[in-house]
C-alpha atoms as a PDB file:
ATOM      1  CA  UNK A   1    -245.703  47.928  84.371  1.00  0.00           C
ATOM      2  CA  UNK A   2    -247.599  45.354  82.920  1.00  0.00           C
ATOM      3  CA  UNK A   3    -249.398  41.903  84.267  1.00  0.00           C
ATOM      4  CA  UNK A   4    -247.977  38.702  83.793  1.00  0.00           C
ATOM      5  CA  UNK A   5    -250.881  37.124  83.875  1.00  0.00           C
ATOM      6  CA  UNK A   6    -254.716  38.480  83.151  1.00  0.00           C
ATOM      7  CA  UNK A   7    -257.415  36.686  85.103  1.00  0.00           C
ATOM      8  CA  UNK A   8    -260.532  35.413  82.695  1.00  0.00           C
ATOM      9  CA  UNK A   9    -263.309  37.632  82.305  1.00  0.00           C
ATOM     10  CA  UNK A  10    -266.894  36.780  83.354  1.00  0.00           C
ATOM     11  CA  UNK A  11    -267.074  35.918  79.514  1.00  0.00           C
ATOM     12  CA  UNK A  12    -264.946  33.940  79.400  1.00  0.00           C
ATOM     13  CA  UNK A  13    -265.515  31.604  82.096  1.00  0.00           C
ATOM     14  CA  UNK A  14    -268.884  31.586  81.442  1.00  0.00           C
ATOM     15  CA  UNK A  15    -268.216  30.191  77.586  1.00  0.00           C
ATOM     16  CA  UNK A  16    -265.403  28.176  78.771  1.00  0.00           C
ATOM     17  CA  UNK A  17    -267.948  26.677  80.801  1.00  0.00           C
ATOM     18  CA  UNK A  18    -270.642  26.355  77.721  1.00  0.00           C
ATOM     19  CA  UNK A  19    -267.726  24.772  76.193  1.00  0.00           C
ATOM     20  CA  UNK A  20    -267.255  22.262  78.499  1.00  0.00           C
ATOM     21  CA  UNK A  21    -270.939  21.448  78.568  1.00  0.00           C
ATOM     22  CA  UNK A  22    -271.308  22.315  82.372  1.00  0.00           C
ATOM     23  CA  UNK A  23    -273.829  24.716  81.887  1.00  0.00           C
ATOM     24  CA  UNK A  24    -277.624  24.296  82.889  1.00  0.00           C
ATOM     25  CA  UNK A  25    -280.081  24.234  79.754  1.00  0.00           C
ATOM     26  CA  UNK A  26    -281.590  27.643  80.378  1.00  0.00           C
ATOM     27  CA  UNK A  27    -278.142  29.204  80.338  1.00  0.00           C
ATOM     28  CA  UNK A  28    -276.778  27.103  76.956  1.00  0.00           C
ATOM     29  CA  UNK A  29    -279.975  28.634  75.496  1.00  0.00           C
ATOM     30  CA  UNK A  30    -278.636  31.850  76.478  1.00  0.00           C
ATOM     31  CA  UNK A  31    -275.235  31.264  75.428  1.00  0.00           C
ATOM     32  CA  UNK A  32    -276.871  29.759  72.201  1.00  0.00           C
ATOM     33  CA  UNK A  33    -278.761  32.833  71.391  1.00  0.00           C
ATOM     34  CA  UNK A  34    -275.176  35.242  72.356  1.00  0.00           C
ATOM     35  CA  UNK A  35    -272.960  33.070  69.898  1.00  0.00           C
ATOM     36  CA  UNK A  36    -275.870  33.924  67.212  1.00  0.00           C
ATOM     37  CA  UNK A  37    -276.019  37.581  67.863  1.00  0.00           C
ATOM     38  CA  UNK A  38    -272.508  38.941  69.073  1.00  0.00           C
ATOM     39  CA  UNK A  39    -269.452  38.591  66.835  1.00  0.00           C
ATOM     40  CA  UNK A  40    -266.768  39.022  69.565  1.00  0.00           C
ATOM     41  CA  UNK A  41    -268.422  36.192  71.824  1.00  0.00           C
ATOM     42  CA  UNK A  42    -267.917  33.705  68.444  1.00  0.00           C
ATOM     43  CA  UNK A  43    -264.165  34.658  68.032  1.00  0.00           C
ATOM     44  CA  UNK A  44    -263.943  34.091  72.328  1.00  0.00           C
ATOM     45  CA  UNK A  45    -265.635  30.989  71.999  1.00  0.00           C
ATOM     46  CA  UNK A  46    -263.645  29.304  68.655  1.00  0.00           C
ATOM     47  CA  UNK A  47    -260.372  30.105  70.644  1.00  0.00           C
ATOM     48  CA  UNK A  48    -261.834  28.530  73.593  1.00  0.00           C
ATOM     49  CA  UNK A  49    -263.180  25.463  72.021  1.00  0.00           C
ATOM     50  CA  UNK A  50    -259.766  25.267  70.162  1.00  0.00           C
ATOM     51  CA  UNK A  51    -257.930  25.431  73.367  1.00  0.00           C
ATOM     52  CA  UNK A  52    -259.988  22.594  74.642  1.00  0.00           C
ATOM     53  CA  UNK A  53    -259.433  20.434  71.753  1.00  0.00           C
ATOM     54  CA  UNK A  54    -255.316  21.207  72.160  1.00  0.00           C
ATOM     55  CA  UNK A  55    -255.452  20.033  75.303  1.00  0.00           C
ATOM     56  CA  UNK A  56    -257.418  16.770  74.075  1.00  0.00           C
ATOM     57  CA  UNK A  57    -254.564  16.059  71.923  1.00  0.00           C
ATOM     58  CA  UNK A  58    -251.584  17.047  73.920  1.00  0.00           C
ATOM     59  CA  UNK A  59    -252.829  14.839  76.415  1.00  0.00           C
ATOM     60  CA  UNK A  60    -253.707  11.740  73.973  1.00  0.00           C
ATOM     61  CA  UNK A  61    -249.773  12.226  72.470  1.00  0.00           C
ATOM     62  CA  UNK A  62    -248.962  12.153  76.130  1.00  0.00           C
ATOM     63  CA  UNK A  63    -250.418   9.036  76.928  1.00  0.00           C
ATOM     64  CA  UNK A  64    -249.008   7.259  73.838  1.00  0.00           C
ATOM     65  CA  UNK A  65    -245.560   7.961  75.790  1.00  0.00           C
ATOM     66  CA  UNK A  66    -243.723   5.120  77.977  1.00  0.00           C
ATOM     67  CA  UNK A  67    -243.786   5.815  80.908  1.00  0.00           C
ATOM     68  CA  UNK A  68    -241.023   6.858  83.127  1.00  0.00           C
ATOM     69  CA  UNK A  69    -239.002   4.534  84.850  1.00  0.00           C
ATOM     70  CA  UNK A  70    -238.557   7.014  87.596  1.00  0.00           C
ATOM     71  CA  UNK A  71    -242.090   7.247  87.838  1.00  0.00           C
ATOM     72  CA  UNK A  72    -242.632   3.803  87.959  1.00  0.00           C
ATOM     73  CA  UNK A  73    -240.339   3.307  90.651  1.00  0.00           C
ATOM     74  CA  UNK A  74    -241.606   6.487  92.775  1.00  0.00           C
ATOM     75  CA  UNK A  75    -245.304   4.591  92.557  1.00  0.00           C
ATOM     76  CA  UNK A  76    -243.875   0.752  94.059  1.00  0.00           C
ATOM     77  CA  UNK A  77    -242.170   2.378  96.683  1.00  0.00           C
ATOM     78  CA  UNK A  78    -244.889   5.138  97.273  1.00  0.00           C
ATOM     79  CA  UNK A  79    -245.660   4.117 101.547  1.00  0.00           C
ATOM     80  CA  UNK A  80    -249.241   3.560 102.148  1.00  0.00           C
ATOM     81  CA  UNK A  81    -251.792   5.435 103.850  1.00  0.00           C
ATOM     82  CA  UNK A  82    -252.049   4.792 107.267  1.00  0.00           C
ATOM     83  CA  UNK A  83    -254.978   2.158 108.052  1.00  0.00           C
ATOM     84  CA  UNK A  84    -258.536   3.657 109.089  1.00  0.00           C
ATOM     85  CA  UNK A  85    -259.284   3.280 112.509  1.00  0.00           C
ATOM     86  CA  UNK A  86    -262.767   1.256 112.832  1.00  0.00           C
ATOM     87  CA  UNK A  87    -265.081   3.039 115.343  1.00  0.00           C
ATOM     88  CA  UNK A  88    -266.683   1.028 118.264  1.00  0.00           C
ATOM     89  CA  UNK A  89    -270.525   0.112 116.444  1.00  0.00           C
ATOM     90  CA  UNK A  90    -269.673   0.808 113.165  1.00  0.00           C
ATOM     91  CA  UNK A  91    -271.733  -1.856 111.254  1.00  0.00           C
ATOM     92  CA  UNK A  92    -269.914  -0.428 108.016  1.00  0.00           C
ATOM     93  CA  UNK A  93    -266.031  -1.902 107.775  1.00  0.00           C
ATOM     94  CA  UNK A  94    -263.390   0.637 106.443  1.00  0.00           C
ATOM     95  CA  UNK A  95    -261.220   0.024 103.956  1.00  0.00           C
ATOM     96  CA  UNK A  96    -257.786   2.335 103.497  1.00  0.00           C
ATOM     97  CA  UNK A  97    -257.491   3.426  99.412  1.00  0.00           C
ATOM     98  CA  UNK A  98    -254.596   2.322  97.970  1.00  0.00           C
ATOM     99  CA  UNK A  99    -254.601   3.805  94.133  1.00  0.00           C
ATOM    100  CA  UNK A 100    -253.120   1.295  91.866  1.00  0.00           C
ATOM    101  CA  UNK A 101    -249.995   2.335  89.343  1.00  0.00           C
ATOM    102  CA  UNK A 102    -253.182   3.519  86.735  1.00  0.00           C
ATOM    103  CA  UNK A 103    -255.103   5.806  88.707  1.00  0.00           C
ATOM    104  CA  UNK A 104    -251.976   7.704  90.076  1.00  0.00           C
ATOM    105  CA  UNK A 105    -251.077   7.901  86.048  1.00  0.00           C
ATOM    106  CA  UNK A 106    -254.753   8.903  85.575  1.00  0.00           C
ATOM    107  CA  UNK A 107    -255.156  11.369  88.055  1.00  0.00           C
ATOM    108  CA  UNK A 108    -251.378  12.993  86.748  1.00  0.00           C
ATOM    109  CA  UNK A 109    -252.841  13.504  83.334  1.00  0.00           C
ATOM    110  CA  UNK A 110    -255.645  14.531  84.632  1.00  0.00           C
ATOM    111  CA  UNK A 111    -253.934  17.429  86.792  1.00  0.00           C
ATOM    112  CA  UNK A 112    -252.098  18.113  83.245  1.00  0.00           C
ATOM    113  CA  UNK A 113    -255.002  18.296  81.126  1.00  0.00           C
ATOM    114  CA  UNK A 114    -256.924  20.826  84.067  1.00  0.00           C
ATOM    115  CA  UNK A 115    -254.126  22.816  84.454  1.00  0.00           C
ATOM    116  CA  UNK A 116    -253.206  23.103  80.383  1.00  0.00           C
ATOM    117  CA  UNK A 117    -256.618  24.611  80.173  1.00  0.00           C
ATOM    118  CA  UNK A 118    -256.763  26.998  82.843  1.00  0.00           C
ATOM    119  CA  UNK A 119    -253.130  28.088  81.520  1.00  0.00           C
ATOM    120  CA  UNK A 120    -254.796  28.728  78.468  1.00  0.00           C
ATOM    121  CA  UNK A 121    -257.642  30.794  79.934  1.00  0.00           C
ATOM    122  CA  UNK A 122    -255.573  32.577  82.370  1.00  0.00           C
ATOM    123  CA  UNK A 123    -252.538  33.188  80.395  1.00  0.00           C
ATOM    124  CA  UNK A 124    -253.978  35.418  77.051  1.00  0.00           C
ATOM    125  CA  UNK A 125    -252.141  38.354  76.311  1.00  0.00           C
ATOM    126  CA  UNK A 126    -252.879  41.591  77.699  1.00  0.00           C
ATOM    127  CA  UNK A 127    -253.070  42.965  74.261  1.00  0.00           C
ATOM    128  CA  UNK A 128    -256.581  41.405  73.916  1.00  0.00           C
ATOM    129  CA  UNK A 129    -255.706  38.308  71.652  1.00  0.00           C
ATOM    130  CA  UNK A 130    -256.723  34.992  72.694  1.00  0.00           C
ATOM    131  CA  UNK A 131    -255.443  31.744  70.904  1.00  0.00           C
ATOM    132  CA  UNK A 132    -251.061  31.713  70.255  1.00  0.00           C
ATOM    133  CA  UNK A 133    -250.074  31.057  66.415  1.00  0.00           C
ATOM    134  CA  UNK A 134    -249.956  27.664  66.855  1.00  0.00           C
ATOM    135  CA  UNK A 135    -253.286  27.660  67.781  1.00  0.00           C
ATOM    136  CA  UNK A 136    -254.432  29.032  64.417  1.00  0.00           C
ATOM    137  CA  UNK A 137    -253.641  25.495  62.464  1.00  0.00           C
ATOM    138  CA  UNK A 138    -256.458  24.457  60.345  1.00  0.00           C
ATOM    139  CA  UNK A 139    -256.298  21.075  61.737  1.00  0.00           C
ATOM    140  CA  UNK A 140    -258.436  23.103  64.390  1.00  0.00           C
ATOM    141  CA  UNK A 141    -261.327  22.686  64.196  1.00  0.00           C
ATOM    142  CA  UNK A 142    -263.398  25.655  64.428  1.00  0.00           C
ATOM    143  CA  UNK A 143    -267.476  26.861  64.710  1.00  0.00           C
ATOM    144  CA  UNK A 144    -268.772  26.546  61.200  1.00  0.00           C
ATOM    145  CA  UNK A 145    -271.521  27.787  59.743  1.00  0.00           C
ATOM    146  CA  UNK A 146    -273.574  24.373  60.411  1.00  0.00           C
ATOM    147  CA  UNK A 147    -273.208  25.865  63.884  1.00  0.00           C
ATOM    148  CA  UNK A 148    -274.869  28.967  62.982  1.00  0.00           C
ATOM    149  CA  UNK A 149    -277.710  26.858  61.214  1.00  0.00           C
ATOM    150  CA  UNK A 150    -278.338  24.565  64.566  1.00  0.00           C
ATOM    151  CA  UNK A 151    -278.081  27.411  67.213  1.00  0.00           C
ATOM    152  CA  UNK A 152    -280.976  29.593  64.648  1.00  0.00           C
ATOM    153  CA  UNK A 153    -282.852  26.522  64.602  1.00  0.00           C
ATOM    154  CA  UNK A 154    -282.935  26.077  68.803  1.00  0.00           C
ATOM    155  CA  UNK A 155    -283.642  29.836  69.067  1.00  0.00           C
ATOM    156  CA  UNK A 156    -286.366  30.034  67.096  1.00  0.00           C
ATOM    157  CA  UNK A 157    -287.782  26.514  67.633  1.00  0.00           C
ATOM    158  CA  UNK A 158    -288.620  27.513  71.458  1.00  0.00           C
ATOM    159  CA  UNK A 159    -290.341  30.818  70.767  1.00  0.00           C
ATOM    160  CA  UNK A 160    -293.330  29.312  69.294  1.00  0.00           C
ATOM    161  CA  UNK A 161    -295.405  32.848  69.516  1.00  0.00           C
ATOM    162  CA  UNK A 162    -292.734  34.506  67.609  1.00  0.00           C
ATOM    163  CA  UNK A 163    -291.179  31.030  65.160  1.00  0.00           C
ATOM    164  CA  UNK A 164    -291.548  32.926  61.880  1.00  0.00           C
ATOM    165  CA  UNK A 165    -291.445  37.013  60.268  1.00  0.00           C
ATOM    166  CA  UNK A 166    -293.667  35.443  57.939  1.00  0.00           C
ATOM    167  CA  UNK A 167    -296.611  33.329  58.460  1.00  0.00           C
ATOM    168  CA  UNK A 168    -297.380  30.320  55.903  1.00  0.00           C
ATOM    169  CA  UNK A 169    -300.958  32.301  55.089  1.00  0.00           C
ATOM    170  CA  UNK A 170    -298.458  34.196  52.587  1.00  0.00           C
ATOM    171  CA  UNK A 171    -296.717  32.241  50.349  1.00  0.00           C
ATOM    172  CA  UNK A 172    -296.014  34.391  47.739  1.00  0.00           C
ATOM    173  CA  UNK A 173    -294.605  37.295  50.146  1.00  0.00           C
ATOM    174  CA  UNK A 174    -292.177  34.350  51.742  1.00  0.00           C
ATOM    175  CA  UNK A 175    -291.402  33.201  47.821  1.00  0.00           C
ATOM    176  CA  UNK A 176    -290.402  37.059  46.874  1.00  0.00           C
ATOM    177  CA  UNK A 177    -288.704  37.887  49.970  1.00  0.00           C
ATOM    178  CA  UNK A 178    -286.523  34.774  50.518  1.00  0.00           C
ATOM    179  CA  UNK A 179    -285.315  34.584  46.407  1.00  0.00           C
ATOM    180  CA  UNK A 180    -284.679  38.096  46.675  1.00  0.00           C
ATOM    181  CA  UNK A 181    -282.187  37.937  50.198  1.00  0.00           C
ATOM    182  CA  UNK A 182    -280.653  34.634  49.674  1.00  0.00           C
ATOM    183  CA  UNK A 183    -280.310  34.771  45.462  1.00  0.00           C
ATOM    184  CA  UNK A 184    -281.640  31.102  45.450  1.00  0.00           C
ATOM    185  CA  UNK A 185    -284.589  30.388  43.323  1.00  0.00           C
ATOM    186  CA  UNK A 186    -287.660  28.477  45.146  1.00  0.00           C
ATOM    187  CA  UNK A 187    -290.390  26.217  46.040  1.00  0.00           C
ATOM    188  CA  UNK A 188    -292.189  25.224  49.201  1.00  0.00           C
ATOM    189  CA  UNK A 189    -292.589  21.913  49.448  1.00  0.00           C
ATOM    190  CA  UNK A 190    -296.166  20.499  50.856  1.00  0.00           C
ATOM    191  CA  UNK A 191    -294.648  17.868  52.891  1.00  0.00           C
ATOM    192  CA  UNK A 192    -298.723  17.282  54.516  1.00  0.00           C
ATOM    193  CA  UNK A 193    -297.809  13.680  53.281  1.00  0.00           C
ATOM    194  CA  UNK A 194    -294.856  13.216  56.227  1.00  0.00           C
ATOM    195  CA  UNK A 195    -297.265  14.524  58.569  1.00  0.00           C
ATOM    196  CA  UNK A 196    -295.751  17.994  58.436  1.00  0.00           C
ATOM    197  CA  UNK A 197    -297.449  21.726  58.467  1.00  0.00           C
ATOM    198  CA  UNK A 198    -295.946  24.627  56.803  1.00  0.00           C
ATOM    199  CA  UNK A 199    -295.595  27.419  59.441  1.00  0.00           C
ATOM    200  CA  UNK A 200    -293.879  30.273  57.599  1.00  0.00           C
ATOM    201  CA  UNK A 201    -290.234  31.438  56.968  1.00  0.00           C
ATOM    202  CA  UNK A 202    -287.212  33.715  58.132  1.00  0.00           C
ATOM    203  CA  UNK A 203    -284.366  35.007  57.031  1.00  0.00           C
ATOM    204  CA  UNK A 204    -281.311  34.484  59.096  1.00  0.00           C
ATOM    205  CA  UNK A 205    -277.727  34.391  58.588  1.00  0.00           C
ATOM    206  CA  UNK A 206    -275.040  31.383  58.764  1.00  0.00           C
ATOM    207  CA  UNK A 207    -271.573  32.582  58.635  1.00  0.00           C
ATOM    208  CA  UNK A 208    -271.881  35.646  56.895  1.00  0.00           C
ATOM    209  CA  UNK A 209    -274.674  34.135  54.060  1.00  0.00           C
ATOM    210  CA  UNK A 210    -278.371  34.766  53.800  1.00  0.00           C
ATOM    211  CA  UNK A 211    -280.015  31.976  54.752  1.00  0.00           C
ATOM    212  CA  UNK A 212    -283.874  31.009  53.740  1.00  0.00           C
ATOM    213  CA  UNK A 213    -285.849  29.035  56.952  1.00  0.00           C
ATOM    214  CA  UNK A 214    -288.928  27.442  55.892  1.00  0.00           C
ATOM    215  CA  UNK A 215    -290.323  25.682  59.344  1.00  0.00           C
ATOM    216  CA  UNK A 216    -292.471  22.746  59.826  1.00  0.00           C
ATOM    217  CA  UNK A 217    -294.741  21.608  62.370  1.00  0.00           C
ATOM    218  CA  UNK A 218    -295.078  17.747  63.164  1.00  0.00           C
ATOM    219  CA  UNK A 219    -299.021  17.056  63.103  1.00  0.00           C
ATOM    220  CA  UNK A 220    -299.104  13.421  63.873  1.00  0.00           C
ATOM    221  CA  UNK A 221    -297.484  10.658  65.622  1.00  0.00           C
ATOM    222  CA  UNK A 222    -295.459  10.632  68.909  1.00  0.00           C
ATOM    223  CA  UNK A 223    -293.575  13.886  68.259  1.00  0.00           C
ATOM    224  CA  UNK A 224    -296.565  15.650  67.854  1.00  0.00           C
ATOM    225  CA  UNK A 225    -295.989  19.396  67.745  1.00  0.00           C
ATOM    226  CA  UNK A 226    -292.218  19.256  67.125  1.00  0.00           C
ATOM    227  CA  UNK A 227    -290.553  22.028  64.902  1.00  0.00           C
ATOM    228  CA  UNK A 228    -288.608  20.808  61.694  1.00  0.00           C
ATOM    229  CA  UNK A 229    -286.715  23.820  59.536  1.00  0.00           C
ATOM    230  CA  UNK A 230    -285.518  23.400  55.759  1.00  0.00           C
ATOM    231  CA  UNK A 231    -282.300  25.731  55.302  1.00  0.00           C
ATOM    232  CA  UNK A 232    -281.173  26.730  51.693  1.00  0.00           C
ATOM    233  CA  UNK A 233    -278.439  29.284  50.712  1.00  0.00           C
ATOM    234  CA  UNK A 234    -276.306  29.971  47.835  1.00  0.00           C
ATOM    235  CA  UNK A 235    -273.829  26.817  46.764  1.00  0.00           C
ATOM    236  CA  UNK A 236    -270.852  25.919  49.353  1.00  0.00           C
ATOM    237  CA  UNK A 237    -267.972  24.530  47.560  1.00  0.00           C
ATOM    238  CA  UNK A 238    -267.658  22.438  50.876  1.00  0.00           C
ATOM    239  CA  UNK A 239    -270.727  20.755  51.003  1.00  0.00           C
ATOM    240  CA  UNK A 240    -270.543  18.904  47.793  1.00  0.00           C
ATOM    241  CA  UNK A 241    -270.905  15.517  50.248  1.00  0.00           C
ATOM    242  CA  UNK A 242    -274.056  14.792  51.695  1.00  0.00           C
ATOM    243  CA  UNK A 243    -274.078  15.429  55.415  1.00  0.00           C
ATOM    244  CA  UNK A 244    -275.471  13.640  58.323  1.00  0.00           C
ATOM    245  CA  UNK A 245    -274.840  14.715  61.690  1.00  0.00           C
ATOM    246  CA  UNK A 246    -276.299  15.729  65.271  1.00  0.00           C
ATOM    247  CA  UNK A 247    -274.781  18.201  67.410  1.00  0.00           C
ATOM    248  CA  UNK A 248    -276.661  18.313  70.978  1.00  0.00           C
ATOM    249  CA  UNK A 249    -279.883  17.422  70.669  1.00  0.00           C
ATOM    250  CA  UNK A 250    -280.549  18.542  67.291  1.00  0.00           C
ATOM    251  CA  UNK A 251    -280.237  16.296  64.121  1.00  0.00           C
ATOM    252  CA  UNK A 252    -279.499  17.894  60.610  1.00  0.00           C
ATOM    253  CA  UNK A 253    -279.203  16.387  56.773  1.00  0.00           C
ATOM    254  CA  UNK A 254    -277.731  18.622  54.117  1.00  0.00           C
ATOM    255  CA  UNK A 255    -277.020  17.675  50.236  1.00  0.00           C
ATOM    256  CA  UNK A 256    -276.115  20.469  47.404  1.00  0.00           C
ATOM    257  CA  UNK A 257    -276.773  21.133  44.070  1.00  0.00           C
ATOM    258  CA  UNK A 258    -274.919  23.100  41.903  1.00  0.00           C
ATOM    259  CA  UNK A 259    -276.703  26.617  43.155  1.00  0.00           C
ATOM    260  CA  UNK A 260    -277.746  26.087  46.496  1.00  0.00           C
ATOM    261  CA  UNK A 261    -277.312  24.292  49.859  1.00  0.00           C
ATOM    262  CA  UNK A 262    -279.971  22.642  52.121  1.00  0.00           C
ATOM    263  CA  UNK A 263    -280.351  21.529  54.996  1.00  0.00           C
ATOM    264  CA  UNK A 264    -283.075  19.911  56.905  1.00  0.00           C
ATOM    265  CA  UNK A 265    -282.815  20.610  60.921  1.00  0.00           C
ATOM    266  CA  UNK A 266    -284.878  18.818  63.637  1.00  0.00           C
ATOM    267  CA  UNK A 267    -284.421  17.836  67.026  1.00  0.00           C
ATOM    268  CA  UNK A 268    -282.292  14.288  67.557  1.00  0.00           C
ATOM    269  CA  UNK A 269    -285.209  12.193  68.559  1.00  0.00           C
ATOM    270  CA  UNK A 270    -286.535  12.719  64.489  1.00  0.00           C
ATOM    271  CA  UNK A 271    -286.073   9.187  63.163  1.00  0.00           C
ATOM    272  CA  UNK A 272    -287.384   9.988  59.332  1.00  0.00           C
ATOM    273  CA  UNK A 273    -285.015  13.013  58.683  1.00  0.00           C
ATOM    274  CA  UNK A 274    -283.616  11.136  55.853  1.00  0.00           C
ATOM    275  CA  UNK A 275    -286.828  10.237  54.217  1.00  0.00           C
ATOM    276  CA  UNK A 276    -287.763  13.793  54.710  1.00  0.00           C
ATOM    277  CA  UNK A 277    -285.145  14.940  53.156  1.00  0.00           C
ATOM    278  CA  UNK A 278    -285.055  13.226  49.979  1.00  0.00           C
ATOM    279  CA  UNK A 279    -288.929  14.070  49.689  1.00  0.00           C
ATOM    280  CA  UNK A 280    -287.991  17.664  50.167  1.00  0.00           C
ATOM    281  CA  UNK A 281    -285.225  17.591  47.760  1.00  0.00           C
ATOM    282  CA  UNK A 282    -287.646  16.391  45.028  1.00  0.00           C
ATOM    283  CA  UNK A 283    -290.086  19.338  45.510  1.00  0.00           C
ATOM    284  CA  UNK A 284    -288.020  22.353  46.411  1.00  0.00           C
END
C-alpha cells in the first residue's frame, strides 16, 4: 500500500521557506552555508525555487484570462455582510467590508497561487523525485554557479578570524597554489589606490570548477572595513557578456577573456564596483 500523498520534510519546508525569503538572517546564513556544502539540499532547493517560479507564471497566464461571466455575475449578486453593530461609547465608527469585484479576483488567485505551491511541496513522489518533467524545461531557471560564487562570498565575508587559508604575508604560496588548482595563470592586483587591502586567498568551488578568491579589505571611506573578493576560474562559454547584477545584498561584476572568468563580489551598498573592476582587470 502506498501514500497518495507524502507530507514535506523538515528540509523541505525549511528551504521552501529560504525560498520564499521568510526566513530570519541568521537562518538564510545557515541555509546559505547548507546550499554551499550539501549536494542533495541544492537539487531540493532548484526544484523548489522552480516550483515557485511555475506558479509565478501559471498565475500571470491566468490573469491575462477574461474573466468569467459566471464569476462576474456570482460577485454583483454576492449579499453583503451584515452591518457592524456600533457599541454604546465607542468613539471609533465601524465600517462593514465590502470587497470590491478586484479583491475577490485577487484574493482567488491568490488562494490558487498558495495552494499550487503547497501541491507542489506536498504532492512529490514517494519514489524520492521532486520536480515532474515538465518542470525540467530550460526556460527554468535554475541556481547557477554565480550562486555558488555569492553564497562563498557571504560565508566567508562574516568569519573575519577565519576569511582566508592563506594570508596576504605569502604571496607567492597564494600565486603557486591558486595557478596550480584553478589552471588559470595570475597576478594580484595592488588595488591600495581604491582604498583596498589585500587579505589573502581561498580556493573554493562554483558549480563543480576551482575557483581562485583573492579578498579585499575596504581601508577608507564610509564602508570602512567591508570585504570585497575577486573570483577567477577557467573560461565559461556563457559569460562571454559582461555581467552586472545583485542578488540579496551582495553586488557582483564579471567580464571574460578568452582563458578565464572574473568576477568581482561585494556587498550591494559598494557604489565603485565598476571602477574596481576595470582597474582589476588591467592588473590581474
Amino acid at each position: 500500500m502506498t501514500m497518495a500523498n507524502k507530507e514535506p520534510s523538515a528540509m523541505e519546508r525549511r528551504l521552501s521557506a529560504f525560498v520564499d525569503s521568510q526566513v530570519s538572517d541568521t537562518e538564510r546564513q545557515d541555509v546559505e552555508s547548507l546550499l554551499v556544502n550539501d549536494p542533495h539540499a541544492r537539487a531540493l532547493h532548484d526544484d523548489l525555487k522552480r516550483g515557485s517560479q511555475t506558479g509565478r507564471l501559471l498565475l500571470e497566464e491566468m490573469l491575462k484570462e477574461p474573466v468569467p461571466l459566471d464569476l462576474v455575475r456570482s460577485i454583483k449578486n454576492a449579499p453583503l455582510p451584515r452591518k457592524a453593530v456600533r457599541l454604546p461609547g465607542s468613539s471609533r465608527r465601524n465600517r462593514a467590508f465590502r470587497p470590491s469585484g478586484l479583491q475577490a479576483l485577487s484574493a482567488c488567485a491568490l488562494t490558487l497561487l498558495v495552494g499550487g505551491s503547497l501541491g507542489y511541496m506536498i504532492g512529490a513522489r514517494p519514489d524520492g523525485s521532486h520536480a515532474p518533467q515538465a518542470l525540467a524545461s530550460p526556460a527554468f531557471q535554475q541556481r547557477d554557479w554565480l550562486d555558488d560564487i555569492v553564497s562563498h562570498f557571504r560565508l566567508y565575508s562574516r568569519q573575519q578570524n577565519r576569511l582566508v587559508e592563506i594570508g596576504a604575508d605569502r604571496p607567492a604560496d597564494i600565486l603557486e597554489w591558486l595557478t596550480t588548482g584553478t589552471g588559470v595563470g595570475f597576478r594580484i592586483p595592488d588595488l591600495t589606490d581604491s582604498g583596498l587591502a589585500f587579505v589573502g586567498a581561498r580556493l573554493v568551488t562554483a558549480e563543480n570548477t576551482p575557483t581562485g578568491v583573492l579578498f579585499y579589505r575596504r581601508t577608507t571611506g564610509d564602508n570602512e572595513g567591508d570585504i570585497l573578493a575577486l573570483t577567477f576560474s577557467r573560461a565559461r562559454p556563457e559569460t562571454t557578456k559582461p555581467i552586472e547584477d545583485i542578488r540579496l545584498d551582495t553586488s557582483l561584476v564579471s567580464w571574460s577573456t578568452p582563458l578565464a572568468t572574473y568576477v568581482i563580489v561585494a556587498p550591494s551598498s559598494a557604489a565603485d564596483l565598476d571602477e574596481i573592476a576595470a582597474k582589476a582587470a588591467g592588473l590581474i
